[in-house]
C-alpha atoms as a PDB file:
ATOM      1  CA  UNK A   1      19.751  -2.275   1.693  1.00  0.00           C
ATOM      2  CA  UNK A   2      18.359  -4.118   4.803  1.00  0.00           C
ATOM      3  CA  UNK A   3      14.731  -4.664   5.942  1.00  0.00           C
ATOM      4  CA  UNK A   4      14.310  -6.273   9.382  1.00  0.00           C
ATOM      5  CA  UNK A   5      11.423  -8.512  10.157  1.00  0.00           C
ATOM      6  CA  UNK A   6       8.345  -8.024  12.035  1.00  0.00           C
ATOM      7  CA  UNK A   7       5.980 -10.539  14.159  1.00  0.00           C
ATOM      8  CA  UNK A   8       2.918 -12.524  14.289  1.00  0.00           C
ATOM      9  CA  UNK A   9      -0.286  -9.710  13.147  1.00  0.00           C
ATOM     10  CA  UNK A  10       1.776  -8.907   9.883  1.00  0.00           C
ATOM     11  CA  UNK A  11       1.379 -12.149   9.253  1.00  0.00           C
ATOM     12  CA  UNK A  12      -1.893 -13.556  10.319  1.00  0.00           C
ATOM     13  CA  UNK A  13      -3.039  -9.833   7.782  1.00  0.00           C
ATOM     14  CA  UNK A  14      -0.733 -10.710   4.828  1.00  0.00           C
ATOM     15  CA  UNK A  15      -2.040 -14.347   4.738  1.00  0.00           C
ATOM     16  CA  UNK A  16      -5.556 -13.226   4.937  1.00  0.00           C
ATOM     17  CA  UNK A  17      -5.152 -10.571   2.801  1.00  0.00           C
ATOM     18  CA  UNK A  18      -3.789 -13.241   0.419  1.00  0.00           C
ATOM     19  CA  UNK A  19      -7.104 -14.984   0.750  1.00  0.00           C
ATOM     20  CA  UNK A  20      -9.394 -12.317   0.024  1.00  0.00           C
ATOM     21  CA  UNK A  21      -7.105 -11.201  -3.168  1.00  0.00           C
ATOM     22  CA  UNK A  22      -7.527 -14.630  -4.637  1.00  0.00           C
ATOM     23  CA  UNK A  23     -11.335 -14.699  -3.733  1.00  0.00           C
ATOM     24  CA  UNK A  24     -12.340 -11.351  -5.434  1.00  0.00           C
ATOM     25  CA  UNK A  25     -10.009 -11.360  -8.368  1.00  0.00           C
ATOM     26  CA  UNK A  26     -11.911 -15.066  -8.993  1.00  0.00           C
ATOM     27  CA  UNK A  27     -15.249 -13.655  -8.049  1.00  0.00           C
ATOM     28  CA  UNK A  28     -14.577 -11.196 -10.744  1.00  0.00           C
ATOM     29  CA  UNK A  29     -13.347 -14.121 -13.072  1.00  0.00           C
ATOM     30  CA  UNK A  30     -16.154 -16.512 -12.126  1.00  0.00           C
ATOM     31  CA  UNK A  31     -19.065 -13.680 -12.443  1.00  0.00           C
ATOM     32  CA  UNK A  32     -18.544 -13.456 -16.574  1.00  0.00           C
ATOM     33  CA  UNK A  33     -18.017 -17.136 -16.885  1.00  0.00           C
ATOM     34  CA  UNK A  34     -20.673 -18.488 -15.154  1.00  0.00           C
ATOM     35  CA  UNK A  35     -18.389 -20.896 -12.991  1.00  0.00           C
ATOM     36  CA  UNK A  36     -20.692 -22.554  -9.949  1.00  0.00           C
ATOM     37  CA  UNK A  37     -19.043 -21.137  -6.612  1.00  0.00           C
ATOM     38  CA  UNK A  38     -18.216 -24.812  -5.789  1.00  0.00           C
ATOM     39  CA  UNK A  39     -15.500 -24.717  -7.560  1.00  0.00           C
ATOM     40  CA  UNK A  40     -13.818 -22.065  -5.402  1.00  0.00           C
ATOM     41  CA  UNK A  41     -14.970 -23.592  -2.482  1.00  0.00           C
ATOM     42  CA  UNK A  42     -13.565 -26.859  -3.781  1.00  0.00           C
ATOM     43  CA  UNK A  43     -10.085 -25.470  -4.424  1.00  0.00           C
ATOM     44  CA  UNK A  44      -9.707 -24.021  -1.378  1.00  0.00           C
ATOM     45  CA  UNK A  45     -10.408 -26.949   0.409  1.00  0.00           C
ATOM     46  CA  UNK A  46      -8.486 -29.121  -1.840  1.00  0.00           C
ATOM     47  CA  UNK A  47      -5.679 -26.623  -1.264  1.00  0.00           C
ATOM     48  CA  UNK A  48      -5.575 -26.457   2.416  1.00  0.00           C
ATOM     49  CA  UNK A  49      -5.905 -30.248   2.777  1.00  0.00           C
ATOM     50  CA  UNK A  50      -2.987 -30.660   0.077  1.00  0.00           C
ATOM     51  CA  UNK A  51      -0.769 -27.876   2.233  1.00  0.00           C
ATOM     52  CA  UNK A  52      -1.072 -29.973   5.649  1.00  0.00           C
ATOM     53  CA  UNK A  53      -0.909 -33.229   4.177  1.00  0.00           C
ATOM     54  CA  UNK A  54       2.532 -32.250   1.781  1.00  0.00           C
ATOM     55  CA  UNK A  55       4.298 -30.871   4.861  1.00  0.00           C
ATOM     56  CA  UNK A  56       3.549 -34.096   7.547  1.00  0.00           C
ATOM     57  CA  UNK A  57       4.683 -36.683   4.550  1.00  0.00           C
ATOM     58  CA  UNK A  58       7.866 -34.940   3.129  1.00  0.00           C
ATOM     59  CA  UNK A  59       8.916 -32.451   5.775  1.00  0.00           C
ATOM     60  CA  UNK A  60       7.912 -32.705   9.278  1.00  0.00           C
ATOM     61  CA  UNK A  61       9.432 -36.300   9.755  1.00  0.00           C
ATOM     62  CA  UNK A  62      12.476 -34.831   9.315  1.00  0.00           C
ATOM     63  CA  UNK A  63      11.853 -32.116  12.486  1.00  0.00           C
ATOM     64  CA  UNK A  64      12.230 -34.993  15.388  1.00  0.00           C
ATOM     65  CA  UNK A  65      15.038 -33.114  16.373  1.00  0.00           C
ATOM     66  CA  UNK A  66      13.350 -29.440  16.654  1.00  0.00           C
ATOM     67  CA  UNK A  67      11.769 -28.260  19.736  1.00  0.00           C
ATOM     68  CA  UNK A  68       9.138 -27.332  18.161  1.00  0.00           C
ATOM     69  CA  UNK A  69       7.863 -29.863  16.699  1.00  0.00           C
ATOM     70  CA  UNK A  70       4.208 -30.860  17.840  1.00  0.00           C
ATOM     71  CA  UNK A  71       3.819 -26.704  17.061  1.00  0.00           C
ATOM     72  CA  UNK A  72       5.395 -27.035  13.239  1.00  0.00           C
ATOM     73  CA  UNK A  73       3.098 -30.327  12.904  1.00  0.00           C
ATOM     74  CA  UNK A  74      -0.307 -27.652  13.537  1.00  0.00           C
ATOM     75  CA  UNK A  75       1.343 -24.985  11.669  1.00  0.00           C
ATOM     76  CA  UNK A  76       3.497 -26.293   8.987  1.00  0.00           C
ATOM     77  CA  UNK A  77       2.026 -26.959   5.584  1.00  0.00           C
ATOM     78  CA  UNK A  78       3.182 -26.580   1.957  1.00  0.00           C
ATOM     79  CA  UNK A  79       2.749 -24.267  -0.941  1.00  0.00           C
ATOM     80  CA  UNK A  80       3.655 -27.300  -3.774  1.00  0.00           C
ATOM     81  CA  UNK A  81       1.224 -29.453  -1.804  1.00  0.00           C
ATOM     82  CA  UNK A  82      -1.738 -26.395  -1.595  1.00  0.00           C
ATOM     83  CA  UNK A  83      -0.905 -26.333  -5.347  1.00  0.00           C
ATOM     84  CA  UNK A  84      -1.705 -30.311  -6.143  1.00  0.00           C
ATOM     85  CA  UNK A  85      -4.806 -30.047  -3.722  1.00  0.00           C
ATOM     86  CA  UNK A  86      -6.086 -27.399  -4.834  1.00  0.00           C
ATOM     87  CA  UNK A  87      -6.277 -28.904  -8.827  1.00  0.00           C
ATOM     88  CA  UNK A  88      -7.703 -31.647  -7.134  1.00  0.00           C
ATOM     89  CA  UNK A  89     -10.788 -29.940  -4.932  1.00  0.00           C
ATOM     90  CA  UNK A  90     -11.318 -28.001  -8.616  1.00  0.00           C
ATOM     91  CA  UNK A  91     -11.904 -31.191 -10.275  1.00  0.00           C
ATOM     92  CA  UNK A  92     -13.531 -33.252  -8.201  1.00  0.00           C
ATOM     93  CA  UNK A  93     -16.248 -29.638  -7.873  1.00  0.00           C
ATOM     94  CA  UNK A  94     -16.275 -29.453 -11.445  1.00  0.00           C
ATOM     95  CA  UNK A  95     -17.276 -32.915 -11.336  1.00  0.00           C
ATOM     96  CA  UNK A  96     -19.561 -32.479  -8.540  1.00  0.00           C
ATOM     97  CA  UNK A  97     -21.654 -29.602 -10.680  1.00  0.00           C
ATOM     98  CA  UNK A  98     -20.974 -31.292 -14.215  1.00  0.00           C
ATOM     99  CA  UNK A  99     -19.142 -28.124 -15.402  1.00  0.00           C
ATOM    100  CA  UNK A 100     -16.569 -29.045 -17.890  1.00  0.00           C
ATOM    101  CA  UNK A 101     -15.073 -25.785 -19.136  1.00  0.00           C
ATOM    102  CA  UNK A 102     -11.861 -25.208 -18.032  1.00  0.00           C
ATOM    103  CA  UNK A 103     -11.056 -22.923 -14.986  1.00  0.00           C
ATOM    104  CA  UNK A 104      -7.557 -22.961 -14.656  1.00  0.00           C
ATOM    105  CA  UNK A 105      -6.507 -19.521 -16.097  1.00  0.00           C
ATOM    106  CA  UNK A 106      -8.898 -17.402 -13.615  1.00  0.00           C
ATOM    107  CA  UNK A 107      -7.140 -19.335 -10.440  1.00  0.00           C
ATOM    108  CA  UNK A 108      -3.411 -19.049 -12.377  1.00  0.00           C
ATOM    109  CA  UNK A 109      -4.145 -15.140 -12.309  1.00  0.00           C
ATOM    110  CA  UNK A 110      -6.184 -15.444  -8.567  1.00  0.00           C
ATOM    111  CA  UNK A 111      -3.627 -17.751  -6.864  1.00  0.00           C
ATOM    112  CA  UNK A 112      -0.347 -15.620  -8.284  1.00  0.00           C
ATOM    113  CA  UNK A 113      -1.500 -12.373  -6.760  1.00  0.00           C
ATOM    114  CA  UNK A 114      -2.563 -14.446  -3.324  1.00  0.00           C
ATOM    115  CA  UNK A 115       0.717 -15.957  -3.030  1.00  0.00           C
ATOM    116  CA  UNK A 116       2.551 -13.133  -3.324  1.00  0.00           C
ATOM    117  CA  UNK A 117       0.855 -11.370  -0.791  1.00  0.00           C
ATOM    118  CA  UNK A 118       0.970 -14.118   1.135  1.00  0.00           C
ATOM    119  CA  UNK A 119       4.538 -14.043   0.600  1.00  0.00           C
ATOM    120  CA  UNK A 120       4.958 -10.500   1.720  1.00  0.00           C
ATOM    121  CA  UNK A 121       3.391 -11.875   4.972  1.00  0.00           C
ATOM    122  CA  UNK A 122       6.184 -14.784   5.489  1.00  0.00           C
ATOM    123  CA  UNK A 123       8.837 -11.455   4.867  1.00  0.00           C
ATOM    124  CA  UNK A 124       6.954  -9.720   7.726  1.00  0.00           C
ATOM    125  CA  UNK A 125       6.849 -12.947  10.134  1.00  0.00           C
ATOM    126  CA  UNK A 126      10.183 -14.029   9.229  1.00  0.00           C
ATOM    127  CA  UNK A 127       9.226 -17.361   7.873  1.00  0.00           C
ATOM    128  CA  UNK A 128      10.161 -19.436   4.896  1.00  0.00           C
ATOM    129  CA  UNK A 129      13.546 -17.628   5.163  1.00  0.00           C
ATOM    130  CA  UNK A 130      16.740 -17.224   2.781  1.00  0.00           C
ATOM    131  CA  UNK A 131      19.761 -19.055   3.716  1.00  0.00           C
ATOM    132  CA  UNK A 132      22.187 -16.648   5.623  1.00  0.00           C
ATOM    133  CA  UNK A 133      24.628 -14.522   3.639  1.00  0.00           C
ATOM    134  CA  UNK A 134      26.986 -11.461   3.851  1.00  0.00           C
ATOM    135  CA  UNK A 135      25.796  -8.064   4.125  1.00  0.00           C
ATOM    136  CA  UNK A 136      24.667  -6.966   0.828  1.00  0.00           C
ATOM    137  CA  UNK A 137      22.224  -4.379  -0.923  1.00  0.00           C
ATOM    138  CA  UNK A 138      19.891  -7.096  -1.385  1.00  0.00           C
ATOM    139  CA  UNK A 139      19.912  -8.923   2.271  1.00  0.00           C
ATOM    140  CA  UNK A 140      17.362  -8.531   4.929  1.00  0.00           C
ATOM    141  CA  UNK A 141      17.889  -9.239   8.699  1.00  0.00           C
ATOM    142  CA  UNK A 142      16.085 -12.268  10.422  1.00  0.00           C
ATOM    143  CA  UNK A 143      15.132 -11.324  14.096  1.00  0.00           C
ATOM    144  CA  UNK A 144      18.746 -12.263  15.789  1.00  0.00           C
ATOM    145  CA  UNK A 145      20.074  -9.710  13.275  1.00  0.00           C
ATOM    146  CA  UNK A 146      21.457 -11.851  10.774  1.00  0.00           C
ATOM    147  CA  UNK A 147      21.890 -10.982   7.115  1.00  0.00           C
ATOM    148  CA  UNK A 148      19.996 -13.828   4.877  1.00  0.00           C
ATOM    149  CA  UNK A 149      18.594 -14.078   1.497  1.00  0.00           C
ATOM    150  CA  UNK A 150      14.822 -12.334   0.662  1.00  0.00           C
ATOM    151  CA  UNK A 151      13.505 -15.659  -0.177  1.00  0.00           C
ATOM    152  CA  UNK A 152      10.173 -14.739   0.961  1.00  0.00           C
ATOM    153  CA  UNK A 153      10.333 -11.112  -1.560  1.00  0.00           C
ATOM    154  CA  UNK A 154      11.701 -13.119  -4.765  1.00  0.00           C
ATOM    155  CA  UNK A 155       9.445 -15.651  -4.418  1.00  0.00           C
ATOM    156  CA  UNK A 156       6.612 -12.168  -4.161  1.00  0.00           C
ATOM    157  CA  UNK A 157       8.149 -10.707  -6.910  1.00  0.00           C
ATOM    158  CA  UNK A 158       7.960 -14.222  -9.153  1.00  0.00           C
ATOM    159  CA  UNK A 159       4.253 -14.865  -8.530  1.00  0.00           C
ATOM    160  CA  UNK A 160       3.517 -11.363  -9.172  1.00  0.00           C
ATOM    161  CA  UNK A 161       5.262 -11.585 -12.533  1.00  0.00           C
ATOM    162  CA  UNK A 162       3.639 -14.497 -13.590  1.00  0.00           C
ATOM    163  CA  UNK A 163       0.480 -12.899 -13.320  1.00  0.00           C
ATOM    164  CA  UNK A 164       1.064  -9.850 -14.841  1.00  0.00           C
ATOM    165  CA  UNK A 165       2.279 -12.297 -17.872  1.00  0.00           C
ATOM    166  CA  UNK A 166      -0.677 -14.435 -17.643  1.00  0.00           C
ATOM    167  CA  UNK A 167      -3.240 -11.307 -17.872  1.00  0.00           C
ATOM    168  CA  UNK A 168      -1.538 -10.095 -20.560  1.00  0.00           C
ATOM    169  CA  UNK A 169      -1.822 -13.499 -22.063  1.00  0.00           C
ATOM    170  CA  UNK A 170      -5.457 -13.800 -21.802  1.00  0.00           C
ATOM    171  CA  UNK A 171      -6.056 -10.343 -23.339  1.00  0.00           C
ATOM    172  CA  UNK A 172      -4.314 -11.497 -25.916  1.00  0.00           C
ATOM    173  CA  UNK A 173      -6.278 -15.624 -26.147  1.00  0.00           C
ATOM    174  CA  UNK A 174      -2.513 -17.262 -26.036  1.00  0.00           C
ATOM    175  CA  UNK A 175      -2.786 -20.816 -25.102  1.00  0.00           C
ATOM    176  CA  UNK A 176      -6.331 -20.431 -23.363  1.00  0.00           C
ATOM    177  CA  UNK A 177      -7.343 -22.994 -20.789  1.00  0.00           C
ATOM    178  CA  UNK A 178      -3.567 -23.731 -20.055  1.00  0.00           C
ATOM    179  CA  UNK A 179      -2.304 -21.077 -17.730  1.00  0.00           C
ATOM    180  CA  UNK A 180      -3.029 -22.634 -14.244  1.00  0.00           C
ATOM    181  CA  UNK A 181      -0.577 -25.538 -15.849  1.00  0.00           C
ATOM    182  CA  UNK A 182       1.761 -23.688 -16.883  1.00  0.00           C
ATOM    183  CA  UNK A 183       2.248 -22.170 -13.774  1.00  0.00           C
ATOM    184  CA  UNK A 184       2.421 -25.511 -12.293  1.00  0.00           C
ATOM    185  CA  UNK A 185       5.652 -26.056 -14.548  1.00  0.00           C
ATOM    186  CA  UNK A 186       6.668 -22.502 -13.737  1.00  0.00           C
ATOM    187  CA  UNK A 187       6.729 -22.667 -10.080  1.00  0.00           C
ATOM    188  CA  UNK A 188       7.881 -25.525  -9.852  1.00  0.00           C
ATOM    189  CA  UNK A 189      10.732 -24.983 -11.703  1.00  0.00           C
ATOM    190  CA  UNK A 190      11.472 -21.965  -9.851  1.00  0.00           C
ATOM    191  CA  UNK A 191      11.276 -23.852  -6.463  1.00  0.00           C
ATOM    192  CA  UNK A 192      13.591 -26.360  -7.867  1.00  0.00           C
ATOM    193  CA  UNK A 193      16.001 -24.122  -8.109  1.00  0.00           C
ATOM    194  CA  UNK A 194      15.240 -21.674  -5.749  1.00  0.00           C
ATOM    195  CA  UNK A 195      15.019 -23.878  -3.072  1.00  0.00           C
ATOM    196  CA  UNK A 196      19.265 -24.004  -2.821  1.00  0.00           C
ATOM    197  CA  UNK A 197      19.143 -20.266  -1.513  1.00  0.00           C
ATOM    198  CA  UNK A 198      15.893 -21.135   1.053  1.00  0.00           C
ATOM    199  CA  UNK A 199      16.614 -22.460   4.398  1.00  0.00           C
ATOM    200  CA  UNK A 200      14.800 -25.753   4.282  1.00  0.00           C
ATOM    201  CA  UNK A 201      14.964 -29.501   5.303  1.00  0.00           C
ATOM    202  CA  UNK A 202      17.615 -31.650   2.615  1.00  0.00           C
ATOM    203  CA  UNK A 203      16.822 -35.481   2.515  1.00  0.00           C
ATOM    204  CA  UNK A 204      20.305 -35.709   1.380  1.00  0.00           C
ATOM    205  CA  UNK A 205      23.153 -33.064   0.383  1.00  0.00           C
ATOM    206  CA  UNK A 206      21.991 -32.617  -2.547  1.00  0.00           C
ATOM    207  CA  UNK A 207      17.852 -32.858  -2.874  1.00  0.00           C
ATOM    208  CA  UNK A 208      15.435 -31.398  -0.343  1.00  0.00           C
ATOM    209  CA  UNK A 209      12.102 -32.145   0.495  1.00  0.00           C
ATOM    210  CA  UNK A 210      10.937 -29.438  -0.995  1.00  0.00           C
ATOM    211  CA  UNK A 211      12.818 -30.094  -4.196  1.00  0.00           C
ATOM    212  CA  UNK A 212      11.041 -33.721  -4.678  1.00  0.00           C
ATOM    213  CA  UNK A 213       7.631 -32.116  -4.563  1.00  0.00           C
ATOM    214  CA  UNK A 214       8.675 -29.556  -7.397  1.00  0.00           C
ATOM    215  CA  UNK A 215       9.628 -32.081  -9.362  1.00  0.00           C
ATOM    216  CA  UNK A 216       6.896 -33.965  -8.953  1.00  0.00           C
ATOM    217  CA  UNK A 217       4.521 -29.960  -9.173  1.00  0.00           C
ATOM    218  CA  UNK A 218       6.263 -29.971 -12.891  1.00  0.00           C
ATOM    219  CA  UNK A 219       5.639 -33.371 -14.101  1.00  0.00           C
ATOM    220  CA  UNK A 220       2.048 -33.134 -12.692  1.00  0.00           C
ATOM    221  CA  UNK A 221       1.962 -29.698 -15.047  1.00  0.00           C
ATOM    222  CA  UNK A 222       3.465 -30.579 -18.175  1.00  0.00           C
ATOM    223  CA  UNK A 223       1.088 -34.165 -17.798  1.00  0.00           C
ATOM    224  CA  UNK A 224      -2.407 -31.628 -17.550  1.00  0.00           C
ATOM    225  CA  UNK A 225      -0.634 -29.552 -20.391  1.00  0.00           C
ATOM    226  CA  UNK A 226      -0.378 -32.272 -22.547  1.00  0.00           C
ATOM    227  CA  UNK A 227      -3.811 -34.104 -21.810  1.00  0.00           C
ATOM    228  CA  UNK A 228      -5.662 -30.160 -22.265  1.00  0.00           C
ATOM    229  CA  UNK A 229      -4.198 -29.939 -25.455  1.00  0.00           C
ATOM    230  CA  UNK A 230      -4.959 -33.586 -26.637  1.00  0.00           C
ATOM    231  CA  UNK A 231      -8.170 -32.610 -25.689  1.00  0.00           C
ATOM    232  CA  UNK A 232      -8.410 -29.464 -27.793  1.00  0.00           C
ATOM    233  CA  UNK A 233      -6.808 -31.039 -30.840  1.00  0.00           C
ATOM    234  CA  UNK A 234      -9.931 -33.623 -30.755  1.00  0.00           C
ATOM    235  CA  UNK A 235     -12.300 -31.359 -30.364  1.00  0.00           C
ATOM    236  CA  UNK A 236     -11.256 -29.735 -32.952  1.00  0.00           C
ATOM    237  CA  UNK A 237     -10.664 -32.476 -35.198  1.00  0.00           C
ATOM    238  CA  UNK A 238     -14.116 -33.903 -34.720  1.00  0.00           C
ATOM    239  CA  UNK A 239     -16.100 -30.592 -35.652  1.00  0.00           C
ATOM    240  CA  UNK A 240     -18.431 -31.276 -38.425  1.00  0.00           C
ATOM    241  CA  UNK A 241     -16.497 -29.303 -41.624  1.00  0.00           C
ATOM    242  CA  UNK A 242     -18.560 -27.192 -43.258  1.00  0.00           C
ATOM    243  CA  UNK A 243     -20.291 -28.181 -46.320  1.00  0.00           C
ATOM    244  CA  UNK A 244     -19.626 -26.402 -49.375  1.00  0.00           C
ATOM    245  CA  UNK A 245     -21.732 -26.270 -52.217  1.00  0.00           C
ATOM    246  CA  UNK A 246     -21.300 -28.489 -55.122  1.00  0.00           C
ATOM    247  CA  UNK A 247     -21.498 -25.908 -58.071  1.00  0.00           C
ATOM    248  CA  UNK A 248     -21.708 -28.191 -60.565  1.00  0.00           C
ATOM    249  CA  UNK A 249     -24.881 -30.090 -59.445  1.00  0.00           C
ATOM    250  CA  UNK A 250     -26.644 -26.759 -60.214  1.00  0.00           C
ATOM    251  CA  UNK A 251     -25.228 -26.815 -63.780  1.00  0.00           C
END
């Protein structure tokens, strides 16, 4: 089964749409938590500075070559870089407001759901494509009618599941205050390997640019994980016990 690509306003719609999923599903988050709206703000900026700034250090020196490139340098950016940014903005706005509760699982939930519909929007556009393949059930066609790999839909369709799996998580209080770092680990796995079926710039035959950031998206994840969870264990740890009566005193 085939799907051919469409242009430019399925795009500019799916990444907005993106946008506005993440905001509201967080608005919802934020309005029974109390979180100060800084924080979104600050994500969002940390996340579109971390995009732009990714994709000119690891990628576009690499595009010399392209005749595009002065265009890919105002419209390139990076989802691995939006990712590291955004933690970033959240922190230093957490900072900013001297909130200290963590956020993380609202924007795991919020920023799953607005990639893949942003996602869906790359499909449309025929960006961020598949490498090309044979004709198969799974293929879709580019715009010069050849058969590639739905990069754009798996990566959809793993975002999507990783949210579904982290609502159902929270539901259920499993590892609370860890989800936005898992995903970190998640995705970045999945780019690691993933990456091998996207078309994409290689530093060398075998690691691409794109690679390097996961790599470093994972070790960045499973670092938070372990300093949340230090965290926790202290807290806990330095809870006054409860005292328990002495029953013998009273004898």
């Amino acid at each position: 089964m085939t799907f051919p690509l469409s242009g430019q306003p399925w795009y500019t719609a799916a990444m907005l749409a993106g946008l506005v999923v993440s905001a509201v599903i967080w608005s919802r988050l934020r309005s029974t938590r109390g979180i100060p709206p800084l924080v979104f703000i600050g994500g969002l900026i940390g996340a579109v500075v971390g995009a732009k700034l990714v994709f000119l250090l690891v990628d576009w020196p690499l595009r010399w070559q392209h005749p595009q490139v002065w265009r890919d340098a105002l419209v390139g950016r990076s989802v691995l870089g939006g990712l590291l940014g955004g933690y970033i903005g959240v922190e230093w706005a957490k900072r900013a407001e001297d909130y200290r509760a963590p956020t993380g699982d609202g924007f795991a939930v919020a920023v799953a759901f607005g990639l893949a519909v942003g996602r869906l929007g790359c499909f449309l556009h025929g960006c961020c494509q598949g490498v090309a393949c044979g004709p198969a059930w799974y293929a879709v066609l580019d715009a010069s009618g050849t058969f590639r790999w739905p990069a754009a839909l798996v990566e959809a369709a793993f975002n999507l599941a990783f949210a579904g799996v982290t609502m159902i998580a929270l539901r259920r209080r499993w590892l609370p205050g860890q989800w936005f770092h898992l995903y970190l680990v998640a995705y970045g796995v999945f780019r690691l390997v993933h990456e091998a079926w996207r078309e994409t710039t290689w530093w060398t035959p075998w690691l691409s640019a794109y690679q390097f950031v996961a790599v470093c998206v994972v070790v960045f994840g499973v670092w938070r994980f372990a300093v949340r969870r230090r965290a926790s264990e202290d807290l806990v740890h330095s809870a006054p016990r409860p005292q328990i009566a002495d029953d013998s005193a009273r004898s």
